[in-house]
Protein backbone atom coordinates (compact mmCIF):
# COMPACT_ATOMS: atom_id res chain seq x y z
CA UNK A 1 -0.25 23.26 64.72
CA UNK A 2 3.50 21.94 64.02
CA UNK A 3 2.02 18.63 62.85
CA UNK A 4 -0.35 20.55 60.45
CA UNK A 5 2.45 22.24 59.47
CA UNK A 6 4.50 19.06 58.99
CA UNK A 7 2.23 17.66 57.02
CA UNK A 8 1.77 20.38 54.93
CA UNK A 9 5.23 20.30 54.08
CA UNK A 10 5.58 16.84 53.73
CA UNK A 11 2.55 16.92 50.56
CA UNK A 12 4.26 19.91 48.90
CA UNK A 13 7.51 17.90 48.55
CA UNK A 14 5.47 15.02 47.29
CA UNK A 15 3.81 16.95 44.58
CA UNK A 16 7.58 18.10 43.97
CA UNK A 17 8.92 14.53 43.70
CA UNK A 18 5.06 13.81 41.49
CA UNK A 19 6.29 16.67 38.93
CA UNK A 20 9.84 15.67 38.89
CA UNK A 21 8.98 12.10 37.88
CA UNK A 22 6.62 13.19 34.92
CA UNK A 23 9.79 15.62 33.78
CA UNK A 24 12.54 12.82 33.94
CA UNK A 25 9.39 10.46 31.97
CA UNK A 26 9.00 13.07 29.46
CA UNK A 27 12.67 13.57 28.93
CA UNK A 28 13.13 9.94 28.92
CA UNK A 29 10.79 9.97 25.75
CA UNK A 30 12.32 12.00 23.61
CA UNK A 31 15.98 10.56 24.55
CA UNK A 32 14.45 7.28 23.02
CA UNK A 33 13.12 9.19 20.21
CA UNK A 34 16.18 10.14 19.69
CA UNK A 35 18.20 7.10 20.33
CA UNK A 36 16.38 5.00 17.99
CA UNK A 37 16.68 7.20 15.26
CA UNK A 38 19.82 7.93 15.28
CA UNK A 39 20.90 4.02 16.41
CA UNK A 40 22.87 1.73 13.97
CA UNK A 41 20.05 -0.19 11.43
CA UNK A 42 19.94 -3.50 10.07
CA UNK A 43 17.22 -4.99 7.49
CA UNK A 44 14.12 -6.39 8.11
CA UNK A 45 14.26 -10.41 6.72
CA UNK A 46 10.97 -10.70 5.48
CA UNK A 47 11.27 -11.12 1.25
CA UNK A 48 8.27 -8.98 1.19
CA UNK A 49 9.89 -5.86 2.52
CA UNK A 50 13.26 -5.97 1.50
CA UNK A 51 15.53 -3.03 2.17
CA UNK A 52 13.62 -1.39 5.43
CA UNK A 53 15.96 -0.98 8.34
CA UNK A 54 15.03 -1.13 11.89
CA UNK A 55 17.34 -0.90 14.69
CA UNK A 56 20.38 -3.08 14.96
CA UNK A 57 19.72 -5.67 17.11
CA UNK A 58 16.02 -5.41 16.89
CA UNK A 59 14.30 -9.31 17.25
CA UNK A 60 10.55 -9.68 16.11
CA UNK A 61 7.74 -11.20 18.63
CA UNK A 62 6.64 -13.90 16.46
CA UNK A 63 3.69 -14.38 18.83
CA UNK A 64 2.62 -10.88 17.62
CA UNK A 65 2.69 -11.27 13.73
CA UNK A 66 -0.76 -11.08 12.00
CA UNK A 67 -1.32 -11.20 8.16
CA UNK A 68 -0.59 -7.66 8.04
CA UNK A 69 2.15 -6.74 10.61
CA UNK A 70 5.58 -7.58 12.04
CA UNK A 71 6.58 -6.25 15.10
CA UNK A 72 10.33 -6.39 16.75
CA UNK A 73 11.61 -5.29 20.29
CA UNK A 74 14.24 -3.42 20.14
CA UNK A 75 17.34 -3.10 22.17
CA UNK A 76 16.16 0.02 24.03
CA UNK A 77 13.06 -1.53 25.29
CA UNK A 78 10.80 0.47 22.57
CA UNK A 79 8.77 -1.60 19.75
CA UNK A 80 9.44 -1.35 15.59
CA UNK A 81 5.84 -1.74 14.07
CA UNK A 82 5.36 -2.58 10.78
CA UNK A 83 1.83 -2.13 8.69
CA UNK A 84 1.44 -3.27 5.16
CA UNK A 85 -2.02 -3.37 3.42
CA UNK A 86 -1.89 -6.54 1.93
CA UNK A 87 -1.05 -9.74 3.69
CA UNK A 88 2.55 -10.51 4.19
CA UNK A 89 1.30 -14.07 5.93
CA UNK A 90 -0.74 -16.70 5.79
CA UNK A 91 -2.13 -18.67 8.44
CA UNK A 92 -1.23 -22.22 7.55
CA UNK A 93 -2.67 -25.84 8.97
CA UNK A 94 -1.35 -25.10 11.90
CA UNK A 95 -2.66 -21.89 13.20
CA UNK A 96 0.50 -19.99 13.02
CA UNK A 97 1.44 -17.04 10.88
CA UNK A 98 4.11 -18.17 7.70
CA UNK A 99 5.35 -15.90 5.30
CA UNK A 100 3.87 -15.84 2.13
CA UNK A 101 5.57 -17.56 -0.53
CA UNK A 102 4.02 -17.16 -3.90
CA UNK A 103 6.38 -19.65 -6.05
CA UNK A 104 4.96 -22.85 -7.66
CA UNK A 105 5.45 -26.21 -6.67
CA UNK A 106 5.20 -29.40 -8.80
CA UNK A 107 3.07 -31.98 -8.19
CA UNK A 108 3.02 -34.73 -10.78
CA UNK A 109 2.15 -32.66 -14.22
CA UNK A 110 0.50 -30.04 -12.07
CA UNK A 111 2.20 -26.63 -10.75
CA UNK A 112 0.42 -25.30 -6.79
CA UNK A 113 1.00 -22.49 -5.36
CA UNK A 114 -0.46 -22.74 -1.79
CA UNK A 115 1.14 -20.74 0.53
CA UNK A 116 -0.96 -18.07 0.59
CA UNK A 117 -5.00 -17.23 0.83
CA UNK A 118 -5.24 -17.27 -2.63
CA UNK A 119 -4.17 -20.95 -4.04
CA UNK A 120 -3.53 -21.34 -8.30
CA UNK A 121 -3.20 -24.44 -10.31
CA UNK A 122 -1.64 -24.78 -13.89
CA UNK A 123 -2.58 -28.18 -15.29
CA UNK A 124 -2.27 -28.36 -19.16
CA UNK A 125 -3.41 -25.12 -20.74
CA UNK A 126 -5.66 -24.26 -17.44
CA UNK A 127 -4.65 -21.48 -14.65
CA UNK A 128 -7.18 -22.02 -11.78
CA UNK A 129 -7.18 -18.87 -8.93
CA UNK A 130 -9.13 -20.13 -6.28
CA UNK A 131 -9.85 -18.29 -2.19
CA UNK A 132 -10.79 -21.40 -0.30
CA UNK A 133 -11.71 -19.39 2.28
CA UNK A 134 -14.41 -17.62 0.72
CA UNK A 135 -15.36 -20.88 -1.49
CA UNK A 136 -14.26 -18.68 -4.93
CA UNK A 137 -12.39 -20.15 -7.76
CA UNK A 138 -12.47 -19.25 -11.45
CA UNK A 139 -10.48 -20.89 -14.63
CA UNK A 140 -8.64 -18.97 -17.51
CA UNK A 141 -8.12 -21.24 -20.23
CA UNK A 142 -5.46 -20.53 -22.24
CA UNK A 143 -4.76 -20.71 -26.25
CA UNK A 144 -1.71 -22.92 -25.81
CA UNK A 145 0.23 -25.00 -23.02
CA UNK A 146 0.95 -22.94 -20.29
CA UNK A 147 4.57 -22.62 -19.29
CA UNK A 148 5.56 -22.13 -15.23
CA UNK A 149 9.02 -20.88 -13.66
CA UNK A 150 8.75 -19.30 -9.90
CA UNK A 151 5.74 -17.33 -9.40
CA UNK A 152 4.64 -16.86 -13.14
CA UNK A 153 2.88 -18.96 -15.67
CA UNK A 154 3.46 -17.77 -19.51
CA UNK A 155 1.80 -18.85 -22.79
CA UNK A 156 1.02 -17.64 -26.15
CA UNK A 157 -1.94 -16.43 -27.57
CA UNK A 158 -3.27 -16.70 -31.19
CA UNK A 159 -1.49 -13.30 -32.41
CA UNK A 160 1.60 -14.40 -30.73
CA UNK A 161 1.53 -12.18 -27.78
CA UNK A 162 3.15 -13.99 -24.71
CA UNK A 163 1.28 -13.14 -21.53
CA UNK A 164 2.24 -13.63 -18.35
CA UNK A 165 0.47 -14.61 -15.27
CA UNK A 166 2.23 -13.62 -12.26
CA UNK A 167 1.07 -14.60 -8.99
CA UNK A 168 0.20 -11.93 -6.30
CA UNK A 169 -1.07 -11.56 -2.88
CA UNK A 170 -4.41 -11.06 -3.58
CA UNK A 171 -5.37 -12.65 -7.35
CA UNK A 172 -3.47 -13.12 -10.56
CA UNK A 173 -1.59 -10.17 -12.81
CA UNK A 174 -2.33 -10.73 -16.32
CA UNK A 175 -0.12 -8.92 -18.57
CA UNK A 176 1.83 -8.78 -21.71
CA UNK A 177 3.73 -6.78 -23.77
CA UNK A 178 2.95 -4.99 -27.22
CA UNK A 179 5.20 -4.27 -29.53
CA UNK A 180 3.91 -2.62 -32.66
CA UNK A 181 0.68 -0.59 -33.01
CA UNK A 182 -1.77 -2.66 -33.09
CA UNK A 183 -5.01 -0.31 -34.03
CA UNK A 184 -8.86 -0.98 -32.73
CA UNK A 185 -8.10 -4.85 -31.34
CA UNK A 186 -10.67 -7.11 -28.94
CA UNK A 187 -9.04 -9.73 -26.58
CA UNK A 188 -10.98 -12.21 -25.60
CA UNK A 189 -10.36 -14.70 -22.79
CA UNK A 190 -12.04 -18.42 -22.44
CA UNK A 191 -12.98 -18.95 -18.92
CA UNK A 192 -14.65 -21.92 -16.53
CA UNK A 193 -16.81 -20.65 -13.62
CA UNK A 194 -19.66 -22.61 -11.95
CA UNK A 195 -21.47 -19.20 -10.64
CA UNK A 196 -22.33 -16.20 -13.05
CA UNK A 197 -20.20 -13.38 -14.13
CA UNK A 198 -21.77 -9.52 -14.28
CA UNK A 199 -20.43 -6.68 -15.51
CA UNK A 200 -20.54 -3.03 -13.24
CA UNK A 201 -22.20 -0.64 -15.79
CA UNK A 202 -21.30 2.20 -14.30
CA UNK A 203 -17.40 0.87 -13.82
CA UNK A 204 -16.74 -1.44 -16.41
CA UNK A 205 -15.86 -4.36 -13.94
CA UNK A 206 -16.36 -7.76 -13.85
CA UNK A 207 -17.37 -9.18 -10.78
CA UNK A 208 -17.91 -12.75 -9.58
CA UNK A 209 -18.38 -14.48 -6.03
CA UNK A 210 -15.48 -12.75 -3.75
CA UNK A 211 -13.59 -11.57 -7.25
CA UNK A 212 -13.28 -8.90 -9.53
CA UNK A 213 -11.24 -8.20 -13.03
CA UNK A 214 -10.81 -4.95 -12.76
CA UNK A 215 -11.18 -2.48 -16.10
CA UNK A 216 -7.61 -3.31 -18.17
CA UNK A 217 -5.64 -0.82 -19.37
CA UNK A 218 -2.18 0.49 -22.09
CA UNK A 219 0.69 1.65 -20.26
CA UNK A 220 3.41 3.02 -23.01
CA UNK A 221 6.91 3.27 -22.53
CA UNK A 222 6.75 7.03 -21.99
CA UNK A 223 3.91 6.48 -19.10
CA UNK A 224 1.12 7.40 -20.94
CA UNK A 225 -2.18 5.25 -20.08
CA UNK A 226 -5.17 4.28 -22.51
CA UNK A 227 -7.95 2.70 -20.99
CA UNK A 228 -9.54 0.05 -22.56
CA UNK A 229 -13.67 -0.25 -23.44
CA UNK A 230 -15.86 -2.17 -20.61
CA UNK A 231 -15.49 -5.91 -19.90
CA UNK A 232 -18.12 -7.72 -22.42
CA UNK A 233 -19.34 -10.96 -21.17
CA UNK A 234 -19.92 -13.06 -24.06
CA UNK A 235 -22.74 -16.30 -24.85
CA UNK A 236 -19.49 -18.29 -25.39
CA UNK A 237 -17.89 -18.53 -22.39
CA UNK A 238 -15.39 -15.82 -22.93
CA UNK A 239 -15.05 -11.97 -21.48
CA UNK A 240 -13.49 -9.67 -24.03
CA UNK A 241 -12.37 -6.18 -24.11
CA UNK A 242 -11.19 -3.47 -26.87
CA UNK A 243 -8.40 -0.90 -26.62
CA UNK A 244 -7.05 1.23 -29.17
CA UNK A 245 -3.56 2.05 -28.98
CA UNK A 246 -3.34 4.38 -31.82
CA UNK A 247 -3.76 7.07 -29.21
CA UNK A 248 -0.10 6.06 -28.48
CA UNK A 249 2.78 8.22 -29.85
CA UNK A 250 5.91 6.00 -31.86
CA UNK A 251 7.69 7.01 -27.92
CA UNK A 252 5.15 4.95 -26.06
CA UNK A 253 6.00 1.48 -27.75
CA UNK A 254 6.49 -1.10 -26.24
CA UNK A 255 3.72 -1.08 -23.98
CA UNK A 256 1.91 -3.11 -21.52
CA UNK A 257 -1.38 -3.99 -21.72
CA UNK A 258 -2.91 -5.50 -18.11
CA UNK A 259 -5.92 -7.15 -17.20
CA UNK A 260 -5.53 -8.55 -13.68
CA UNK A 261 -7.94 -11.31 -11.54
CA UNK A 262 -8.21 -9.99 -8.00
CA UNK A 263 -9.78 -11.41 -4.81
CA UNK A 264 -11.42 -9.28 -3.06
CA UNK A 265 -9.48 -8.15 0.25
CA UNK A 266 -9.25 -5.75 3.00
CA UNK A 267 -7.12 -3.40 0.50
CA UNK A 268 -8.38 -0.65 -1.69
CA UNK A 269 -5.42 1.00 -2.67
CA UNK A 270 -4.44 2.33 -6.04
CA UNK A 271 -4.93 5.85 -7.95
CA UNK A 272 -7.38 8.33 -9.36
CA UNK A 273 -6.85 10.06 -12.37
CA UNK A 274 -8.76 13.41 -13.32
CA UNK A 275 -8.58 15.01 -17.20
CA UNK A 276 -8.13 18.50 -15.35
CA UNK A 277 -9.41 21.57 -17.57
CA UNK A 278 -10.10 24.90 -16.28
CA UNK A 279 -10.20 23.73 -12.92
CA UNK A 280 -12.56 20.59 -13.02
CA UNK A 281 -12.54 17.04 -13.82
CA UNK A 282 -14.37 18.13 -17.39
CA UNK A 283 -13.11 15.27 -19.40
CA UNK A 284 -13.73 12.14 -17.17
CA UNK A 285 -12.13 10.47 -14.25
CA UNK A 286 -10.31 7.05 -13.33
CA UNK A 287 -10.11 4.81 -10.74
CA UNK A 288 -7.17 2.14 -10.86
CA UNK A 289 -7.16 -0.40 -7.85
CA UNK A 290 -5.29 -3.30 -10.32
CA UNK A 291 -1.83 -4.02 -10.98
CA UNK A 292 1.17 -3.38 -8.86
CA UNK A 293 2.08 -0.26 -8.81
CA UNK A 294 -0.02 3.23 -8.68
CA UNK A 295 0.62 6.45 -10.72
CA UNK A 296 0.93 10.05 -8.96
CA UNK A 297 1.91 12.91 -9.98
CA UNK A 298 0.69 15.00 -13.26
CA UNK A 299 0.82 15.16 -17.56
CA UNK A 300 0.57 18.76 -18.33
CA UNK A 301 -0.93 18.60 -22.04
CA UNK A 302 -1.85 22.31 -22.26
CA UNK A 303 -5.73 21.64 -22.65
CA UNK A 304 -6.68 18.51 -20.77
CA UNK A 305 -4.24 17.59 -18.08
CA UNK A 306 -4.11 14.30 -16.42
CA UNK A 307 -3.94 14.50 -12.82
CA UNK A 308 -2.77 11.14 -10.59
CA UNK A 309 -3.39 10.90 -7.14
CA UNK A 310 -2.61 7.86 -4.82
CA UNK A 311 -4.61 6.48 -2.01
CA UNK A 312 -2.89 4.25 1.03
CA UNK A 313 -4.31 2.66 4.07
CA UNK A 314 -2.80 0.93 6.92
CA UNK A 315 -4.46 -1.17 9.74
CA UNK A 316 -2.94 0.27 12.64
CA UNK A 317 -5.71 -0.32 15.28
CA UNK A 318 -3.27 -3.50 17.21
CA UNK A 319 -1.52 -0.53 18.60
CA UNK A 320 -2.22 -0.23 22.43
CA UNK A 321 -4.60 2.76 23.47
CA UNK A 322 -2.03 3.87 25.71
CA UNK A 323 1.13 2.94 23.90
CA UNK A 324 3.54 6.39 23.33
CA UNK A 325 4.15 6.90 20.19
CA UNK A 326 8.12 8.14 19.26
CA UNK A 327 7.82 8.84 15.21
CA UNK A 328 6.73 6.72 12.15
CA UNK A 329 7.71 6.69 8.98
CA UNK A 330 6.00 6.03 5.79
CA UNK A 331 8.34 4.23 3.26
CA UNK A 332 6.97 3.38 -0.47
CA UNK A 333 9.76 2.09 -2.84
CA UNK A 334 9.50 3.99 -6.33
CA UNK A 335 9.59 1.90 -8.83
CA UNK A 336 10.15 4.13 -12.14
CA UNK A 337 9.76 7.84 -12.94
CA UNK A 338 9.13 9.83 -15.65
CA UNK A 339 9.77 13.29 -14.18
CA UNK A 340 13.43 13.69 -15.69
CA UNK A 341 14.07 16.58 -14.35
CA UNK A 342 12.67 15.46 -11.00
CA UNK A 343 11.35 18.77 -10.67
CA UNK A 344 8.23 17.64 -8.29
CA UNK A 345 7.98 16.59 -5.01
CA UNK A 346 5.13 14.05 -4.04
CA UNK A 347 3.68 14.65 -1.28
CA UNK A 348 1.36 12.50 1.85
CA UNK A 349 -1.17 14.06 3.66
CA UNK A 350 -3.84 12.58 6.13
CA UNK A 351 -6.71 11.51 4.68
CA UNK A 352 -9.50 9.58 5.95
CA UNK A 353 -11.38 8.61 2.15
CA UNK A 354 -13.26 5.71 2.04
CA UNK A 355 -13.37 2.25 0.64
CA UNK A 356 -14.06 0.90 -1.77
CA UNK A 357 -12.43 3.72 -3.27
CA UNK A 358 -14.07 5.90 -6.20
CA UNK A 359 -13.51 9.03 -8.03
CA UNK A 360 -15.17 10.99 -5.63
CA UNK A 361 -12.17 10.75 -3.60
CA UNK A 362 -10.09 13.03 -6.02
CA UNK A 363 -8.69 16.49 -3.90
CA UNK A 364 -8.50 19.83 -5.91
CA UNK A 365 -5.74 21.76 -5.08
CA UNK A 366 -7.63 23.63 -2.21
CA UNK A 367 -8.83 20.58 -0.48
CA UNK A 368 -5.53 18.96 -1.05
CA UNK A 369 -3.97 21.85 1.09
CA UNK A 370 -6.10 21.74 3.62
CA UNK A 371 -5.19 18.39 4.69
CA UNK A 372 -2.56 17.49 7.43
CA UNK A 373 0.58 17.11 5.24
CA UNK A 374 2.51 14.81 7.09
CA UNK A 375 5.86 14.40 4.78
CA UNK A 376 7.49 14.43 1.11
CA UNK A 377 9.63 12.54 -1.26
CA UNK A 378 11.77 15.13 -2.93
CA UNK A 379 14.06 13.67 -5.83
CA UNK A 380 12.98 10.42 -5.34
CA UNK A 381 15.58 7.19 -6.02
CA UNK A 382 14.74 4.34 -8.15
CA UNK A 383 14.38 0.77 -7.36
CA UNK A 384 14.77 1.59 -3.98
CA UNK A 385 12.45 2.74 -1.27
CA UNK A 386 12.08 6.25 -0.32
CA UNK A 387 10.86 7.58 3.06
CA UNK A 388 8.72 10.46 3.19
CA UNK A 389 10.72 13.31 5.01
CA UNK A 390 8.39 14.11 7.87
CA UNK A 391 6.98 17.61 8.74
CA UNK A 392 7.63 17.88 12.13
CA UNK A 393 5.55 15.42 14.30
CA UNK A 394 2.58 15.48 12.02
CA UNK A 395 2.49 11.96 11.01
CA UNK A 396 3.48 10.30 14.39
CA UNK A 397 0.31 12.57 15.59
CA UNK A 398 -1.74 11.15 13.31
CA UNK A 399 -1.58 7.67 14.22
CA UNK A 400 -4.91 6.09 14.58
CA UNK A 401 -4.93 3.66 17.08
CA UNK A 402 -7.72 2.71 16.99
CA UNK A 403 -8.88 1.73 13.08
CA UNK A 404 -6.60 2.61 9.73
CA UNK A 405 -4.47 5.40 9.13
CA UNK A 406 -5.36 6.81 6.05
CA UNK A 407 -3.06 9.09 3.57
CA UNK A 408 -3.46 10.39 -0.03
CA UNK A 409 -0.59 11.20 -1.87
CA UNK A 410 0.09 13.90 -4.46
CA UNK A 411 1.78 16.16 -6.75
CA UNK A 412 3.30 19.41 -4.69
CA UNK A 413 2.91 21.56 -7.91
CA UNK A 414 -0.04 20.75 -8.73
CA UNK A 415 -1.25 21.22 -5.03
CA UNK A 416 1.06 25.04 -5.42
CA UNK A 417 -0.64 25.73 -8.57
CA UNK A 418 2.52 25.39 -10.77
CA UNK A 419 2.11 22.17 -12.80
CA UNK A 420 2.44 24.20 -16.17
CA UNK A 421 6.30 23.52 -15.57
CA UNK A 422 7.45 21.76 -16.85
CA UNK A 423 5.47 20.10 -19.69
CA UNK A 424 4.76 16.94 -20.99
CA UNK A 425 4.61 13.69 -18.65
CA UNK A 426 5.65 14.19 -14.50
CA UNK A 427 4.61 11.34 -13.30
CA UNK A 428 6.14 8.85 -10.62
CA UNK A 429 5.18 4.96 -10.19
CA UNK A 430 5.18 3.75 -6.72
CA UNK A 431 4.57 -0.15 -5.58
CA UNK A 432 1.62 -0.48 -4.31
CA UNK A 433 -0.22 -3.77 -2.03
CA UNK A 434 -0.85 -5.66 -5.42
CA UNK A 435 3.44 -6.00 -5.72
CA UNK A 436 4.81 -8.89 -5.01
CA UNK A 437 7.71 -7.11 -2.93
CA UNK A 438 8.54 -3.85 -2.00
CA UNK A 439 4.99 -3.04 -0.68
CA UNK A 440 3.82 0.60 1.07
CA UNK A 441 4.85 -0.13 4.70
CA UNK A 442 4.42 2.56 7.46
CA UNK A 443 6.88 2.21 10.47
CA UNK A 444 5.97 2.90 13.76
CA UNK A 445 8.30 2.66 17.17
CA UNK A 446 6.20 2.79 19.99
CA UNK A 447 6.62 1.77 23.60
CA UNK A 448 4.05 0.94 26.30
CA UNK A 449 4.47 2.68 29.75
CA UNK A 450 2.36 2.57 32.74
CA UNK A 451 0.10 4.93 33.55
CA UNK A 452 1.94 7.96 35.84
CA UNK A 453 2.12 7.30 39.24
CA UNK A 454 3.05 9.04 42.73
CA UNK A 455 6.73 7.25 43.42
CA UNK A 456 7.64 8.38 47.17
CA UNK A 457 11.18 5.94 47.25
CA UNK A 458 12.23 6.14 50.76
CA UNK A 459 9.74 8.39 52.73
CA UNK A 460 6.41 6.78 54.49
CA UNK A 461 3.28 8.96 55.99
CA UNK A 462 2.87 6.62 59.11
CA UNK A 463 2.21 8.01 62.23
CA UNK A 464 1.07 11.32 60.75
CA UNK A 465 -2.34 12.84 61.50
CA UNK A 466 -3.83 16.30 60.78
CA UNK A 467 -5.16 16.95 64.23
């Protein structure tokens, strides 16, 4: 009876000592939550994500990078995560991961750029964008010699425009800028390409073998955007298009006009826009997946009001199944704004839409606020990335480990109801995976523990029995 006894003594003090050590793990995690955040920061090295800060100290696994991802260990024993959409590295010769460097190189009286998926050549008055990879490679000829410094190739055209190639991750930006009002006007643009070229009816797109030129459009100085007419494919070997800027007020010159080469790539991202009228997309929607950065937020016109939301995804399935999760952040570096009064807030919500992405994926204002709102940027800064203030642990519950974490992101008063106010243009520019730099990154700091386990440090069950 006493050894019955005894032993039931002994298990209720292990189930004691069992709780205990689940408590002092569970208070461990958030004094590492808070540690971390509130730890001295330092900035990450990579050129493609200047200006995020991670933990002083913090070293990155090099083992662990992948195209899309760095990840550091950081002095507390916890792990710094960071997801871009497009690649940030290339795998070279090798096998290992480099960072992409999109500059041009001479090579006799040819300019490479090669340290990336996507290779270009300027020879002459040629710009070749070629994805060995996926054996894919069309020529833009140009109307004069073509001119190269760093990452961009420049010539003129035959109304003396200057455009501007400028490498990116996944293509070519093509863009240049207007000056004076230019009416009804076609561009057309010579081209080489050994397969054949189709247009998307339904899109306006052209699309070739693993690359598309998406539909080009007029950005004014005061943010307004004219699209232009569908790609035309032409007998001579040229594509063409036709925009009319006298749309434009005398406050939207200059503008930029942009029709960009992309290869095709895990990516999506960009914006939909929706000419909103009495609560419905009556006057046409949008979908912008070129150039580098997207547009959110609203124009309030009185009649038809354009309506910009953004769409981000992040490939966050390399994090373990059972790794704990502290906090993320999601950090998108605002490039220009045209909210003056900076009397929106833009906000992220969780949003699983799918790719490729189309105008279906536009949220009304009661779909938008039934989504998991995860954070905001409220009076956003400039040339300089902003993180989305969190609400509460929404986002670092959110974190799908096991595919892509998905967000959309957009206007608080139009999602309130209260976009009337003020008028005229409200809209923000944020970078987005086409940039160069400054791309969307979502930060994660994560640690991997093992599973919870019975410690009993100092006592042993020998010798017992239940007789």
């Amino acid at each position: 009876m006493k050894k019955k006894l005894l032993l039931s003594l002994l298990l209720i003090a292990l189930s004691a000592l069992f709780v205990l050590q689940i408590a002092k793990q569970s208070q461990k995690s958030k004094e590492t939550k808070i540690q971390t955040q509130q730890t001295a920061q330092q900035t990450v090295e990579s050129v493609h994500l200047k200006n995020i800060e991670i933990p002083e100290g913090s070293e990155e696994i090099v083992e662990e990078r992948d195209t899309n991802k760095l990840v550091y260990q950081n002095p507390d024993g916890t792990f710094t995560a960071l997801f871009t959409q497009e690649p940030i590295h290339y795998k070279a010769e090798d096998g290992t991961y480099q960072e992409i460097d999109l500059t041009y190189e001479k090579n006799g009286s040819t300019y490479v750029s090669n340290k990336n998926a996507v290779k270009t050549t300027v020879t002459n008055n040629e710009l070749t964008v070629a994805n060995p990879d996926k054996k894919a490679k069309i020529t833009w000829l140009a109307d004069s010699p073509i001119t190269v410094q760093d990452n961009v190739a420049t010539y003129k055209d035959k109304y003396g425009n200057t455009w501007k190639y400028t490498n990116t991750v996944s293509g070519v930006k093509l863009e240049t800028t207007i000056e004076k009002r230019q009416g009804n006007r076609t561009y057309t643009f010579p081209y080489k390409y050994d397969g054949k070229l189709t247009v998307d009816p339904s899109s306006g797109v052209i699309t070739g073998e693993g690359f598309t030129v998406p539909l080009s459009f007029a950005k004014g100085q005061n943010g307004q955007i004219i699209y232009a007419s569908h790609w035309v494919i032409n007998n001579d070997s040229t594509v063409s298009f036709t925009i009319d800027d006298s749309e434009f007020p005398d406050s939207a010159f200059p503008y930029t006009l942009d029709p960009t080469t992309s290869f095709n790539s895990s990516t999506d991202d960009g914006h939909v826009m929706c000419a909103y009228r009495s609560g419905n997309c009556n006057s046409g929607t949008q979908v912008v997946t070129s150039g580098s950065t997207m547009t959110i937020g609203y124009n309030y016109l009185g009649v038809t009001n354009p309506i910009f939301e953004g769409f981000i995804s992040f490939d966050t399935a390399s994090i373990d199944d059972d790794a704990v999760i502290y906090f993320a952040t999601l950090n998108l570096y605002l490039s220009s704004t045209y909210d003056s009064t900076r009397a929106d807030e833009i906000r992220a919500a969780v949003y699983n839409w799918t790719s490729p992405l189309t105008d279906t994926e536009w949220r009304s204002p009661s779909q938008l606020n039934a989504l998991t709102y995860v954070g905001a940027v409220r009076s956003g800064v400039t040339s300089s990335y902003n993180s989305f203030i969190p609400n509460g642990d929404s986002l670092t519950s959110n974190i799908n480990k096991t595919g892509n974490t998905k967000f959309i992101l957009y206007s608080g008063k139009f999602a309130d109801g209260s976009y009337n106010s003020p008028s005229g243009n409200n809209t923000y520019e944020f970078n987005q995976a086409n940039s160069s730099s400054n791309k969307p990154v979502l930060q994660v700091v994560y640690a991997v523990h093992p599973a919870n386990t019975m410690q009993f440090e100092g006592l042993k069950m020998e010798g017992i029995r239940a007789d």
